[in-house]
C-alpha atoms as a PDB file:
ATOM      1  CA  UNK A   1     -12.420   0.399  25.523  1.00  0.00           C
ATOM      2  CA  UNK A   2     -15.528   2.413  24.428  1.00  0.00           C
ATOM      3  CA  UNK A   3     -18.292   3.300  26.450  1.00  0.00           C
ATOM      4  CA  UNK A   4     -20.896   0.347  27.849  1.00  0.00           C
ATOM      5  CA  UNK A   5     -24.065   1.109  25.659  1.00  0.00           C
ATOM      6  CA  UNK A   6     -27.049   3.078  27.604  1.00  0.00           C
ATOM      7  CA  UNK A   7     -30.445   4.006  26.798  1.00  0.00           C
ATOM      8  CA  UNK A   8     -30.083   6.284  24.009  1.00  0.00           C
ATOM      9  CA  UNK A   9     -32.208   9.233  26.341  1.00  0.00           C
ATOM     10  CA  UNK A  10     -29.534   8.731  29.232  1.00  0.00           C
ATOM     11  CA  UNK A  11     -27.517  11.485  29.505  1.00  0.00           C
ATOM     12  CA  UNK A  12     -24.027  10.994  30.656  1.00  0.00           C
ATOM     13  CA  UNK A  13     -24.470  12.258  34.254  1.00  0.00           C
ATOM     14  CA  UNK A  14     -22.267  15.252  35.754  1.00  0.00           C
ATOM     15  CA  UNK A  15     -18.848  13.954  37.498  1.00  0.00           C
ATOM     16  CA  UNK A  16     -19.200  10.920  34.960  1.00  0.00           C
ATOM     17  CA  UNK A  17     -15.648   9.318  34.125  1.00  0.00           C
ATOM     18  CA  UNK A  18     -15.011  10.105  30.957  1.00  0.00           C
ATOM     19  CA  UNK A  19     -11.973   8.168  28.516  1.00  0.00           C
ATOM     20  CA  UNK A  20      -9.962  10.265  26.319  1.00  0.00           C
ATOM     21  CA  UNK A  21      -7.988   8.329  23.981  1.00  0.00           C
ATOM     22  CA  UNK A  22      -5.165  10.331  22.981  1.00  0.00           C
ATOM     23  CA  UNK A  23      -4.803   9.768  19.172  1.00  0.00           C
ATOM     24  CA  UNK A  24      -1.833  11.909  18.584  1.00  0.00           C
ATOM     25  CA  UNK A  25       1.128   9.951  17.971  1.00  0.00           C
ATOM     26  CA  UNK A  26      -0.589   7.619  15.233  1.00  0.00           C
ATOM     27  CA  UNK A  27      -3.339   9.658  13.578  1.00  0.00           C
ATOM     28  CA  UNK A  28      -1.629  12.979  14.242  1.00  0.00           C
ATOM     29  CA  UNK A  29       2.142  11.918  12.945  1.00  0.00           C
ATOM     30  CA  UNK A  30       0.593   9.548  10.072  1.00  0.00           C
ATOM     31  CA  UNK A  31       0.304  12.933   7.975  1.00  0.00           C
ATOM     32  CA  UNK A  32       3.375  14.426   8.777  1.00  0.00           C
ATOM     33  CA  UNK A  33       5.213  14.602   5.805  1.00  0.00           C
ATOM     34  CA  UNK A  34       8.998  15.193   7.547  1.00  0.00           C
ATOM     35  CA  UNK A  35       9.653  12.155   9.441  1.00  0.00           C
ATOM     36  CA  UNK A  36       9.908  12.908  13.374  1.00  0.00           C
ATOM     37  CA  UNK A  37      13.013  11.374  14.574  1.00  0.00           C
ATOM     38  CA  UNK A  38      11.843   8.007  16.951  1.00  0.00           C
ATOM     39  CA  UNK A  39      13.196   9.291  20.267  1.00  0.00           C
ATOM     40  CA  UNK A  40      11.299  12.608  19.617  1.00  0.00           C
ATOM     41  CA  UNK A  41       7.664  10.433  19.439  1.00  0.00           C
ATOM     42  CA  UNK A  42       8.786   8.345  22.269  1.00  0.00           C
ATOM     43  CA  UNK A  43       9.592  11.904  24.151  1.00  0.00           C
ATOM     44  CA  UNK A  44       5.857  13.170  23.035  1.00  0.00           C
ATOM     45  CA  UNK A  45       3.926   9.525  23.938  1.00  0.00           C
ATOM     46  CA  UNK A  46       5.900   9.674  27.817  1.00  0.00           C
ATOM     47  CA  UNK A  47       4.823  13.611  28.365  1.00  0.00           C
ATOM     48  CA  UNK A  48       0.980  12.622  26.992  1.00  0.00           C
ATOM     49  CA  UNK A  49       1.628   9.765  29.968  1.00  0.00           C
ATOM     50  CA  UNK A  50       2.287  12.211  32.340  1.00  0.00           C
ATOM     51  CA  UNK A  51       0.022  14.260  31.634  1.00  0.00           C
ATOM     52  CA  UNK A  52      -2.433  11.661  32.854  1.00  0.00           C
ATOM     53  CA  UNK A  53      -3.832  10.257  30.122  1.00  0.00           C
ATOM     54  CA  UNK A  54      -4.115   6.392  30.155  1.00  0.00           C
ATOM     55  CA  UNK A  55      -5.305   5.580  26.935  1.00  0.00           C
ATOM     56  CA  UNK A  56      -3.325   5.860  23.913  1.00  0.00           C
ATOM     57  CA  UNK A  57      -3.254   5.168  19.849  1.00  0.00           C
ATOM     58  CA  UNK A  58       0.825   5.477  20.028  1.00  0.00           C
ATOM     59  CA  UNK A  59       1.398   4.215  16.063  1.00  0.00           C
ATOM     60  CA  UNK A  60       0.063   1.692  13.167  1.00  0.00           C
ATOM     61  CA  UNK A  61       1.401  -1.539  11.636  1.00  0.00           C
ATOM     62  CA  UNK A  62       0.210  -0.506   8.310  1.00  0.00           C
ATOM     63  CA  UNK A  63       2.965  -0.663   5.372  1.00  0.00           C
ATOM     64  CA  UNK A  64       6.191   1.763   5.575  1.00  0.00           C
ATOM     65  CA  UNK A  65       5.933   2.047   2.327  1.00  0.00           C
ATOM     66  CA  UNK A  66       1.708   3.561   2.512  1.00  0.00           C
ATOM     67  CA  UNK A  67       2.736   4.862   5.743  1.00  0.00           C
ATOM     68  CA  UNK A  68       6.532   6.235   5.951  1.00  0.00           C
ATOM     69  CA  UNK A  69       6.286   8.013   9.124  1.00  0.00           C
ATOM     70  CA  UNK A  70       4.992   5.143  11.260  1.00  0.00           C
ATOM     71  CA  UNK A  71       8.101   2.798   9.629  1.00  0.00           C
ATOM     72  CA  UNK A  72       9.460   2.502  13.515  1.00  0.00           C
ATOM     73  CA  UNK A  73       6.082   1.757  15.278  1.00  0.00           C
ATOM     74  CA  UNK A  74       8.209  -1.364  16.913  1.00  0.00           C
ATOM     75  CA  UNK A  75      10.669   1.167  17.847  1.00  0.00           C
ATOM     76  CA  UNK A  76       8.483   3.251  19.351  1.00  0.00           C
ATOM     77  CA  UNK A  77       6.491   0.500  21.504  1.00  0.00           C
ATOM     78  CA  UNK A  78       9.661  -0.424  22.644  1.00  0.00           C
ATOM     79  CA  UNK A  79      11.213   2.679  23.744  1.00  0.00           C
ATOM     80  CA  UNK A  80       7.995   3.898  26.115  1.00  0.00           C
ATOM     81  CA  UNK A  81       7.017   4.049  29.318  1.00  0.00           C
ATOM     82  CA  UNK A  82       3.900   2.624  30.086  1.00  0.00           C
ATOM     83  CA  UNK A  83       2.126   3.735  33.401  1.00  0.00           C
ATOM     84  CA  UNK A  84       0.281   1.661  35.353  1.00  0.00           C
ATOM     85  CA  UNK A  85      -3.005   0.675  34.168  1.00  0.00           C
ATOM     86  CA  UNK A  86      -2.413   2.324  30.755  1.00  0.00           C
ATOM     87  CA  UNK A  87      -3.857   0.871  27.747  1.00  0.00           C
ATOM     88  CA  UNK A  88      -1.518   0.958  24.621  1.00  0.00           C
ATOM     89  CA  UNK A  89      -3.438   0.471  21.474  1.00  0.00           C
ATOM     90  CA  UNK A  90      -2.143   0.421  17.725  1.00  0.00           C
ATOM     91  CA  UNK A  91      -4.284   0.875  14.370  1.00  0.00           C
ATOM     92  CA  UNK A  92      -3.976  -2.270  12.392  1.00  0.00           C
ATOM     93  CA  UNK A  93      -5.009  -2.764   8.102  1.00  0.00           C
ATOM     94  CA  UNK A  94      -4.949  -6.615   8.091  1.00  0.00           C
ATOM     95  CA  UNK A  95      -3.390  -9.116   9.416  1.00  0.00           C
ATOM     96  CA  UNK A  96       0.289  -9.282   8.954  1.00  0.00           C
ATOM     97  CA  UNK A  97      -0.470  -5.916  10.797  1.00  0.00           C
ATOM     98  CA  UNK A  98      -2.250  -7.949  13.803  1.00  0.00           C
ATOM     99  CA  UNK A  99       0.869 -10.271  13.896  1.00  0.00           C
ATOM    100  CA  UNK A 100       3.323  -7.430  14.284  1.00  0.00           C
ATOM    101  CA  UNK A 101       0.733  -5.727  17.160  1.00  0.00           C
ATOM    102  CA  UNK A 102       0.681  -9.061  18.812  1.00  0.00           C
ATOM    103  CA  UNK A 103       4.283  -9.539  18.944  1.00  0.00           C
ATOM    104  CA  UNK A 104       4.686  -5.749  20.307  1.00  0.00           C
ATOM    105  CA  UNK A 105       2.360  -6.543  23.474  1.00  0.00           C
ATOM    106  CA  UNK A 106      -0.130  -4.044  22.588  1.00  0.00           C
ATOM    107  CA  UNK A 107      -3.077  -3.900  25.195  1.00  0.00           C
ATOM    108  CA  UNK A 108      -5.820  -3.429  21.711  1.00  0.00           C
ATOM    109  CA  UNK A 109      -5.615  -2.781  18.620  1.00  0.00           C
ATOM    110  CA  UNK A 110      -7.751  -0.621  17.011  1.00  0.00           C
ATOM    111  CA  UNK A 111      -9.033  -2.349  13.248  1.00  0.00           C
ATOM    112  CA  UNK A 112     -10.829   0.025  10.577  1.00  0.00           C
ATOM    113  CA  UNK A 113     -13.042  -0.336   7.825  1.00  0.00           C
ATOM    114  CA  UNK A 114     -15.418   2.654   5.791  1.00  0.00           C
ATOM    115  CA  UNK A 115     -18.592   2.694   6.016  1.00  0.00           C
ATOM    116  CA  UNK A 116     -18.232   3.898   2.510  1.00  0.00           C
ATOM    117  CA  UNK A 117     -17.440   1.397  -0.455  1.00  0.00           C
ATOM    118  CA  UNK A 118     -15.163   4.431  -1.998  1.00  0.00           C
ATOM    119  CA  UNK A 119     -13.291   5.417   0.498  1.00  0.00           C
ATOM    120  CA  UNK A 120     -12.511   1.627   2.096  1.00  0.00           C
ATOM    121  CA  UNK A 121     -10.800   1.340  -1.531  1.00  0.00           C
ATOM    122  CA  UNK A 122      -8.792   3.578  -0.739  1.00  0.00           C
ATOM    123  CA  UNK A 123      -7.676   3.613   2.104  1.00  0.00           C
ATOM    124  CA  UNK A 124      -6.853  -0.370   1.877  1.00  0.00           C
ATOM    125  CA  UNK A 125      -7.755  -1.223  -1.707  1.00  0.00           C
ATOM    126  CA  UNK A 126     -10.433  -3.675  -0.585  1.00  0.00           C
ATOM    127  CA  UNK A 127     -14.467  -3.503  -0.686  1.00  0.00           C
ATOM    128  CA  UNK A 128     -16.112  -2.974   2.669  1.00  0.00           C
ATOM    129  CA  UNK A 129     -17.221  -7.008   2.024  1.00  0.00           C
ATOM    130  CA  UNK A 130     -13.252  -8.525   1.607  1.00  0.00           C
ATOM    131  CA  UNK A 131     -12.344  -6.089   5.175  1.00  0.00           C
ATOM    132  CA  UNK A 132     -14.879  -7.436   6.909  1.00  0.00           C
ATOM    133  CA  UNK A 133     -14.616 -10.946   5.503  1.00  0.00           C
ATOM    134  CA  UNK A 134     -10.692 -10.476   6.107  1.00  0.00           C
ATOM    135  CA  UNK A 135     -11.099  -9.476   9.278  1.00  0.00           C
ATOM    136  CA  UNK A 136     -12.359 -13.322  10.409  1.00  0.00           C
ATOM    137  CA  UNK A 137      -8.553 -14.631  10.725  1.00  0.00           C
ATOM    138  CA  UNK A 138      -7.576 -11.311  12.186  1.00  0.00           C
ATOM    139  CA  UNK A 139      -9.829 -11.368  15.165  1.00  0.00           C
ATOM    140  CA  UNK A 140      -8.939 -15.083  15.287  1.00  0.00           C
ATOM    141  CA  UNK A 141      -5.698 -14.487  15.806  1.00  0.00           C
ATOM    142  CA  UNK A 142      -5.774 -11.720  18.247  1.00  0.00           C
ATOM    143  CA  UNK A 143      -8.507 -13.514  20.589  1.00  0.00           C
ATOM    144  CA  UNK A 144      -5.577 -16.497  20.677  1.00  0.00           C
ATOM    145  CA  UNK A 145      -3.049 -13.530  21.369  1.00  0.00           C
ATOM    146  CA  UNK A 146      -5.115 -12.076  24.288  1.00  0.00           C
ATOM    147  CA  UNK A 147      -5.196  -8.695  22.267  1.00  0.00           C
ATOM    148  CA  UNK A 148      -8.495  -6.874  23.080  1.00  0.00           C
ATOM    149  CA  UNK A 149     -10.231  -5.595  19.632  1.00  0.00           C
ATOM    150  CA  UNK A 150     -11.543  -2.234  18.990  1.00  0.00           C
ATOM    151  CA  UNK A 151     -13.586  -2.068  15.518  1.00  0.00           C
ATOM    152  CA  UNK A 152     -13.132   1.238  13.927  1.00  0.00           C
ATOM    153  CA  UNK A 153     -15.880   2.655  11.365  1.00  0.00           C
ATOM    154  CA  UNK A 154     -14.369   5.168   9.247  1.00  0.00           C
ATOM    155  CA  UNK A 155     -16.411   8.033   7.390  1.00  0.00           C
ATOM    156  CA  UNK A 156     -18.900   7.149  10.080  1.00  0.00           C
ATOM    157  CA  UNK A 157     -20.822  10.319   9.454  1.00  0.00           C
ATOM    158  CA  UNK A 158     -20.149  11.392   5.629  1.00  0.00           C
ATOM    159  CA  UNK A 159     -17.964  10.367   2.697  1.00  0.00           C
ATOM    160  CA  UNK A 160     -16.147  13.063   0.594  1.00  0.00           C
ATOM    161  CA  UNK A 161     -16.694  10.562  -2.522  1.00  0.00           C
ATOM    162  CA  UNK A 162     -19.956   9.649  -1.452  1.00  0.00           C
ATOM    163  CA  UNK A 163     -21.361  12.201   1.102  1.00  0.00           C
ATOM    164  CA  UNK A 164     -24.280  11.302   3.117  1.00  0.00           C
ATOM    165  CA  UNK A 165     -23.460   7.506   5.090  1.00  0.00           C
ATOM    166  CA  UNK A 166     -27.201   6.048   6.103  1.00  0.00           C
ATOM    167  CA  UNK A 167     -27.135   5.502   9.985  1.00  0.00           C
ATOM    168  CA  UNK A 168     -28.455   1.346   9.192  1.00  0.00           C
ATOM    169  CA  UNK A 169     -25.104   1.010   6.678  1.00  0.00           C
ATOM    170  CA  UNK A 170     -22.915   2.176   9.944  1.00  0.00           C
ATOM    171  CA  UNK A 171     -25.228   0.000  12.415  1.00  0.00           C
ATOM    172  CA  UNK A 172     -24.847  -2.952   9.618  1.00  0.00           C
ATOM    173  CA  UNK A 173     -21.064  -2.944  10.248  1.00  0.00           C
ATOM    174  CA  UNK A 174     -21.290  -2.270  13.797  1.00  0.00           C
ATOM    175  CA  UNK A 175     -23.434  -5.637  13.907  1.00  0.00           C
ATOM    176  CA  UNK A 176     -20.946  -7.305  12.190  1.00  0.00           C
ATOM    177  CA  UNK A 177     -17.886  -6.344  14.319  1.00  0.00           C
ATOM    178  CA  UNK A 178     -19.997  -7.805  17.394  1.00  0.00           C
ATOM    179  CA  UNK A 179     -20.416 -10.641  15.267  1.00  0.00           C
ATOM    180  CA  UNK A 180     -16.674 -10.984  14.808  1.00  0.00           C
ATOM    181  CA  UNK A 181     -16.086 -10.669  18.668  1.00  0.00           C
ATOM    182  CA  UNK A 182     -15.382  -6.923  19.226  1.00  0.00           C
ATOM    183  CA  UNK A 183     -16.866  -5.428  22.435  1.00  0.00           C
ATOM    184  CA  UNK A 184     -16.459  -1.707  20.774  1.00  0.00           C
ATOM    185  CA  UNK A 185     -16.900   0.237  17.892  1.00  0.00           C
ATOM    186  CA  UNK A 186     -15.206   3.781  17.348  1.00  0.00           C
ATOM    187  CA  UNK A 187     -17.017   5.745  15.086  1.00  0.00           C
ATOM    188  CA  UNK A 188     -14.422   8.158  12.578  1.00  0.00           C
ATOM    189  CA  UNK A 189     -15.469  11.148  10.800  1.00  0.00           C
ATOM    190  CA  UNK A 190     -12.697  11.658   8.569  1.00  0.00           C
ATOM    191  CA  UNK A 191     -13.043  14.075   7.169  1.00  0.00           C
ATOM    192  CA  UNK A 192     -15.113  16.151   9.636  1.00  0.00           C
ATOM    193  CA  UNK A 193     -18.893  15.681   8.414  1.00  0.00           C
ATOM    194  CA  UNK A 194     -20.132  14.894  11.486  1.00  0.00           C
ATOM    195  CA  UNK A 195     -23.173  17.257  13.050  1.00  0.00           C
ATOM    196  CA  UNK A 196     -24.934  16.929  15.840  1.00  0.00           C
ATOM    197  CA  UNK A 197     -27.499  15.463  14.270  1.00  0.00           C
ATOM    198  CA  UNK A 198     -25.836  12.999  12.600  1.00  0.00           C
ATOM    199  CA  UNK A 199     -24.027  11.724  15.595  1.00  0.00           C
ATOM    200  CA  UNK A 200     -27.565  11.307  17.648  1.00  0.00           C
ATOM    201  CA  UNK A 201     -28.925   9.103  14.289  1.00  0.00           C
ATOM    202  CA  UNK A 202     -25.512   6.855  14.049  1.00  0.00           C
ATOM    203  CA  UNK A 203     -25.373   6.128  17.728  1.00  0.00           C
ATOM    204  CA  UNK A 204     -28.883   5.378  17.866  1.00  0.00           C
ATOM    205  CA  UNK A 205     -28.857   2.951  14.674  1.00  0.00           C
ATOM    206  CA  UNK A 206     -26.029   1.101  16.829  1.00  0.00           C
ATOM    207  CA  UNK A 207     -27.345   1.257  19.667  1.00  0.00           C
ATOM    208  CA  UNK A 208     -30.980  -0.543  18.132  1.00  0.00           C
ATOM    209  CA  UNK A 209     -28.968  -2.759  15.639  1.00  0.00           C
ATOM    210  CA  UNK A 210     -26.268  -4.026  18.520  1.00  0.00           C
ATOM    211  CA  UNK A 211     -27.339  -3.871  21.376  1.00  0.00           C
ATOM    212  CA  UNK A 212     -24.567  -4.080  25.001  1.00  0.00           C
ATOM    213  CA  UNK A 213     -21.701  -3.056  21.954  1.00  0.00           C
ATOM    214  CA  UNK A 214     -19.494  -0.566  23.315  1.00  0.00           C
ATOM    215  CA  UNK A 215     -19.055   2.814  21.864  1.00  0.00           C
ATOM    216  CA  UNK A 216     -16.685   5.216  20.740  1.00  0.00           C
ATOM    217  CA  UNK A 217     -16.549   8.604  18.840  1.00  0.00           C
ATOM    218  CA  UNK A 218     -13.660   9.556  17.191  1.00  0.00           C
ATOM    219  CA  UNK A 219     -14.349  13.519  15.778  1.00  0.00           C
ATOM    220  CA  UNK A 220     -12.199  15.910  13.497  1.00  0.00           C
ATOM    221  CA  UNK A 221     -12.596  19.846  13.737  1.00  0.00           C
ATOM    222  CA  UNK A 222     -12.722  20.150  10.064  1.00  0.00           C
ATOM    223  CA  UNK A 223     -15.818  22.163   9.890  1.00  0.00           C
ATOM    224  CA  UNK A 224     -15.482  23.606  13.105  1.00  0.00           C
ATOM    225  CA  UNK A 225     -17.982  21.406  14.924  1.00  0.00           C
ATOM    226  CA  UNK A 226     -16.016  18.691  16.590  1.00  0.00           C
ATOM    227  CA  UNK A 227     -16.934  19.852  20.133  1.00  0.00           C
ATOM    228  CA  UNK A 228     -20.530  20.367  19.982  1.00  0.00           C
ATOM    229  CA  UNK A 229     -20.506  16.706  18.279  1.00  0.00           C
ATOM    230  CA  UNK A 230     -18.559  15.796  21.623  1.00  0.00           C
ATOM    231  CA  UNK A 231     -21.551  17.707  24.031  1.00  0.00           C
ATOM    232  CA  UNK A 232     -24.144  15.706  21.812  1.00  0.00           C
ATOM    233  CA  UNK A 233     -22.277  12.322  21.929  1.00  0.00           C
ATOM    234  CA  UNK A 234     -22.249  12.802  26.034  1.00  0.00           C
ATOM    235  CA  UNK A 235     -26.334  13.591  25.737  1.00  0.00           C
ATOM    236  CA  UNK A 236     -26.546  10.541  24.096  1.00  0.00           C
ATOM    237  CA  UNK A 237     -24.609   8.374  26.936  1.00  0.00           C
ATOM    238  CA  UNK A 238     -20.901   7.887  24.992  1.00  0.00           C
ATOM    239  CA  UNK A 239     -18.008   8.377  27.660  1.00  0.00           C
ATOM    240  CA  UNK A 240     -15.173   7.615  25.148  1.00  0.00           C
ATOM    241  CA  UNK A 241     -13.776   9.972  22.741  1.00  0.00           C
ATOM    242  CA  UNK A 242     -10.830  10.424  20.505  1.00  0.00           C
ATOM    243  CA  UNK A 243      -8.886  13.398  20.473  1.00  0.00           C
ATOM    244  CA  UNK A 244      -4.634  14.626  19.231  1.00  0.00           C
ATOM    245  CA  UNK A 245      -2.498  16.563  20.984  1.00  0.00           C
ATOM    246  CA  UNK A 246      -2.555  20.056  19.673  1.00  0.00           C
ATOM    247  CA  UNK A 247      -5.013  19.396  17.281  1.00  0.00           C
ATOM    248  CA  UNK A 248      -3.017  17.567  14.878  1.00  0.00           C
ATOM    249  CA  UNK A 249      -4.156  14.506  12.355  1.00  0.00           C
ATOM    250  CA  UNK A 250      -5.929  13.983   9.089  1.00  0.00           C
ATOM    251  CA  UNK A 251      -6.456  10.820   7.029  1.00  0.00           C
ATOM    252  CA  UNK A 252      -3.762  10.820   3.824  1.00  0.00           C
ATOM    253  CA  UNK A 253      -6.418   8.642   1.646  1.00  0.00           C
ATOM    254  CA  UNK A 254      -9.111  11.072   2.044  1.00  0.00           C
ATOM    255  CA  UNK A 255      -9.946  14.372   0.364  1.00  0.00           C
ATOM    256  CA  UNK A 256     -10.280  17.511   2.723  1.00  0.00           C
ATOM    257  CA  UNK A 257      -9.146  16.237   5.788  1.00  0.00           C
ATOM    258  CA  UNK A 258      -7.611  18.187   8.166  1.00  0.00           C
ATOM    259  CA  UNK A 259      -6.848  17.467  12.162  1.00  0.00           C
ATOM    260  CA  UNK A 260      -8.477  16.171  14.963  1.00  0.00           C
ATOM    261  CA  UNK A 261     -10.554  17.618  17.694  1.00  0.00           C
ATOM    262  CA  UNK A 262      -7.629  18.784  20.119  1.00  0.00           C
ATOM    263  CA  UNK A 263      -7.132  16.666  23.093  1.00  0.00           C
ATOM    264  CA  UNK A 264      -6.276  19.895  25.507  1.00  0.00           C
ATOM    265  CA  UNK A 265      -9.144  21.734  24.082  1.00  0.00           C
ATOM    266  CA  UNK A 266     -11.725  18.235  24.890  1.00  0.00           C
ATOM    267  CA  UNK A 267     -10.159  18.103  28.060  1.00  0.00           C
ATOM    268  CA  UNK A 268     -10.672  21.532  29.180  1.00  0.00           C
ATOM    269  CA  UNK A 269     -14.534  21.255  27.495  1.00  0.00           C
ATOM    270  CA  UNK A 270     -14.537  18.110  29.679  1.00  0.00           C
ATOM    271  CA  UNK A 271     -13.113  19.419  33.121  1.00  0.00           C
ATOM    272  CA  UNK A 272     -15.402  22.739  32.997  1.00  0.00           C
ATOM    273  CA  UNK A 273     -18.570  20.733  32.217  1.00  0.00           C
ATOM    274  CA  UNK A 274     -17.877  18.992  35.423  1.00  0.00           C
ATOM    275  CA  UNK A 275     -16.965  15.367  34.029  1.00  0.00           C
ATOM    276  CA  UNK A 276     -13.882  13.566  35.721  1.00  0.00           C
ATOM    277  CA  UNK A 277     -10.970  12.738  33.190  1.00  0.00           C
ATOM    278  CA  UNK A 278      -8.041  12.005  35.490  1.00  0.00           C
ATOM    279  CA  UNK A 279      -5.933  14.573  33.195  1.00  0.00           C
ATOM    280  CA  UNK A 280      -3.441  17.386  34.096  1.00  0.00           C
ATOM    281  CA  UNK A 281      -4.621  20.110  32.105  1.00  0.00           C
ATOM    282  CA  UNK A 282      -1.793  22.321  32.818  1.00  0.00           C
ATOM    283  CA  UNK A 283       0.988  18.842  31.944  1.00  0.00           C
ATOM    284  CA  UNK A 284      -1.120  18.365  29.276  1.00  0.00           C
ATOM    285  CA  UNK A 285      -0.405  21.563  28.051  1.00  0.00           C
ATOM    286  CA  UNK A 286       3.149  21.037  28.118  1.00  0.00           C
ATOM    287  CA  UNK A 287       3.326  17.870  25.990  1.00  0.00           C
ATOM    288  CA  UNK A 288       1.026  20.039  23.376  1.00  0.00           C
ATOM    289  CA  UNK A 289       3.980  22.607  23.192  1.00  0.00           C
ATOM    290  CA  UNK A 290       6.762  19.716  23.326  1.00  0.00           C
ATOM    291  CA  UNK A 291       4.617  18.581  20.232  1.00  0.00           C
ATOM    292  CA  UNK A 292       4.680  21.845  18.500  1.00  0.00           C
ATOM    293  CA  UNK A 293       8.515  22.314  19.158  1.00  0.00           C
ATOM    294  CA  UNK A 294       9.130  19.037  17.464  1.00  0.00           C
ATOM    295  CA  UNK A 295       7.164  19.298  14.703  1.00  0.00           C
ATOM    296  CA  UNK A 296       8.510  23.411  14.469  1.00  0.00           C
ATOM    297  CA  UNK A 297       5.212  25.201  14.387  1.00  0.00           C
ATOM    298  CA  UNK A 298       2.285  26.588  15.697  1.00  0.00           C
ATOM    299  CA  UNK A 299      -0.745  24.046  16.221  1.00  0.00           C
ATOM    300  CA  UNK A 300      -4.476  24.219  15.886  1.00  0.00           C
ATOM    301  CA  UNK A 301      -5.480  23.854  19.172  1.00  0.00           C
ATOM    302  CA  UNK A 302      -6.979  26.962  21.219  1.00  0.00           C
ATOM    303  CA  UNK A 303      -6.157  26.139  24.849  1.00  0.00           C
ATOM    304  CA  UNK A 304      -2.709  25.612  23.898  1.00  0.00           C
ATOM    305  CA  UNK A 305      -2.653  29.303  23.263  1.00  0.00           C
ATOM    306  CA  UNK A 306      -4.920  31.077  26.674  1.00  0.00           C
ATOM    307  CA  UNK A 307      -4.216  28.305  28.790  1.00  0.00           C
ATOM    308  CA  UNK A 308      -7.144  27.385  31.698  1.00  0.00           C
ATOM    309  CA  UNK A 309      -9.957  29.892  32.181  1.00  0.00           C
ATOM    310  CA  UNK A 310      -8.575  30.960  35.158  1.00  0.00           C
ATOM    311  CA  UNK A 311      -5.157  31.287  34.264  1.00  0.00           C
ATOM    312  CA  UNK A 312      -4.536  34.968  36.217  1.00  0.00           C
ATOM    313  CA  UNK A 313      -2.067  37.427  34.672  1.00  0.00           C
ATOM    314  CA  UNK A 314      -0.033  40.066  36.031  1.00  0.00           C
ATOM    315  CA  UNK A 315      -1.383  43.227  35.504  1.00  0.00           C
ATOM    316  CA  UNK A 316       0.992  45.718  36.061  1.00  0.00           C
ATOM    317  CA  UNK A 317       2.445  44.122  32.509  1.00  0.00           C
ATOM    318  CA  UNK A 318      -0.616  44.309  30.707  1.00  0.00           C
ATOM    319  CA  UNK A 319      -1.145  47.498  29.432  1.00  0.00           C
ATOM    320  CA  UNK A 320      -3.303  50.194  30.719  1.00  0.00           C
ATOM    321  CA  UNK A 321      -5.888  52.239  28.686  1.00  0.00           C
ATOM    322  CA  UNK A 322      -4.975  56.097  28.096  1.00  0.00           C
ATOM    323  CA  UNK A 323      -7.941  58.999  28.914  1.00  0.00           C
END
């Protein structure tokens, strides 16, 4: 579902397609620590739908018991509407989590390992190695399924236990995902280390150590750099990004991390940059506050809060300066 890999000096060109994958409802609930009722996250997933968006992370078969707020991700599958030509994806740990994907009808599922050996323990108890290695009968069983695979690299761009990630130890796993039969690899920065510069060296590494592999970046706001990561990512030729609804999202097995770059704000950086997205800004807007009315506060996202840049105002209520 990620981008088909280009020359790493092609430039995505202006009026480009570009695929937002809405992360929201499984990377943006996950750290919610009041559960959201299940008709309330089947409410958010149909207004991020109609908003226009057609790709969507809408939960994770990981364990209720890691995971509590995701405990109805069959629920919620169920209870959606799914447009035409949507593609429904859902994070999966191992493989009991592939059977319950499979059985859902899930279009992809999205699997994840570190690129750090610290944080992959973790966040599933297992050495980088045993994922990868586990990951064999996963992919096997999916390909018999007819369940696409996305292969997810997590602290892509920086570990909080470990800090800097080499570029080759990302490309290494990359390799090995193409290996297993994945067509993409989304590239996480958990906990939002990613620069500029790091995101050039990463996709580069790939992009040398796997060649025609698909790719993905999937970019937190932590340090307040997520966007220009985005602008950098689209120099380099990658037309598929992550982003959450209102901004929401952090990883619960990782130290410091807070949400996700937010999906209006990407969309509006998107639209005004002059790439196509096929989203409602104004819709999407609306499911953003739905979002914050459920979860009963305000959100992180900046759009959310001015609306487009040419939103006009009235001015005979705006007030007037005196002398």
């Amino acid at each position: 579902m990620a981008d088909t890999a280009q020359s790493a000096t092609t430039p995505v060109p202006d009026g480009a397609r570009i695929t937002v994958c809405e992360v929201g409802p499984r990377d943006g609930f996950q750290i919610e620590s009041t559960f959201i009722p299940t008709d309330r996250k089947i409410a958010i997933v149909n207004a991020l739908f109609a908003a226009g968006l057609r790709h969507m992370q809408v939960t994770s078969f990981v364990s209720p018991r890691a995971v509590p707020q995701l405990a109805d991700a069959e629920e919620v599958l169920a209870g959606i509407d799914r447009p035409e030509g949507a593609v429904v994806t859902a994070l999966i740990p191992n493989l009991r989590g592939a059977e319950r994907a499979a059985a859902c009808g899930v279009d992809a599922v999205h699997s994840v390992v570190s690129a750090s050996e610290t944080h992959n323990l973790k966040n599933v108890n297992r050495s980088v190695e045993t994922s990868l290695k586990d990951f064999e009968a996963v992919f096997a069983l999916l390909d018999k399924a007819g369940v696409a695979i996305e292969g997810g690299i997590a602290t892509a761009f920086g570990c909080p236990f470990e800090g800097e990630v080499p570029p080759e130890q990302v490309a290494r796993i990359a390799k090995r995902y193409q290996e297993l039969g994945a067509k993409s690899v989304g590239l996480g920065d958990t906990t939002g280390m990613a620069t500029p510069k790091t995101v050039q060296a990463a996709v580069r590494a790939i992009r040398a150590k796997a060649p025609g592999l698909g790719i993905g970046l999937h970019f937190h706001n932590t340090r307040g750099v997520g966007l220009a990561c985005v602008m950098t990512g689209l120099a380099e030729g990658v037309t598929h990004y992550d982003a959450s609804v209102g901004g929401l999202g952090g990883c619960p097995f990782a130290a410091g991390a807070t949400g996700n770059i937010c999906t209006e704000d990407l969309v509006y950086l998107l639209n005004e940059s002059g790439y196509e997205t096929g989203i409602d800004l104004d819709r999407l807007i609306d499911a953003a506050k739905l979002t914050q009315d459920v979860l009963g506060r305000d959100l992180p996202g900046q759009v959310i809060k001015s609306g487009p840049r040419l939103r006009r105002f009235d001015p005979g209520l705006t007030a007037t300066a005196a002398g």
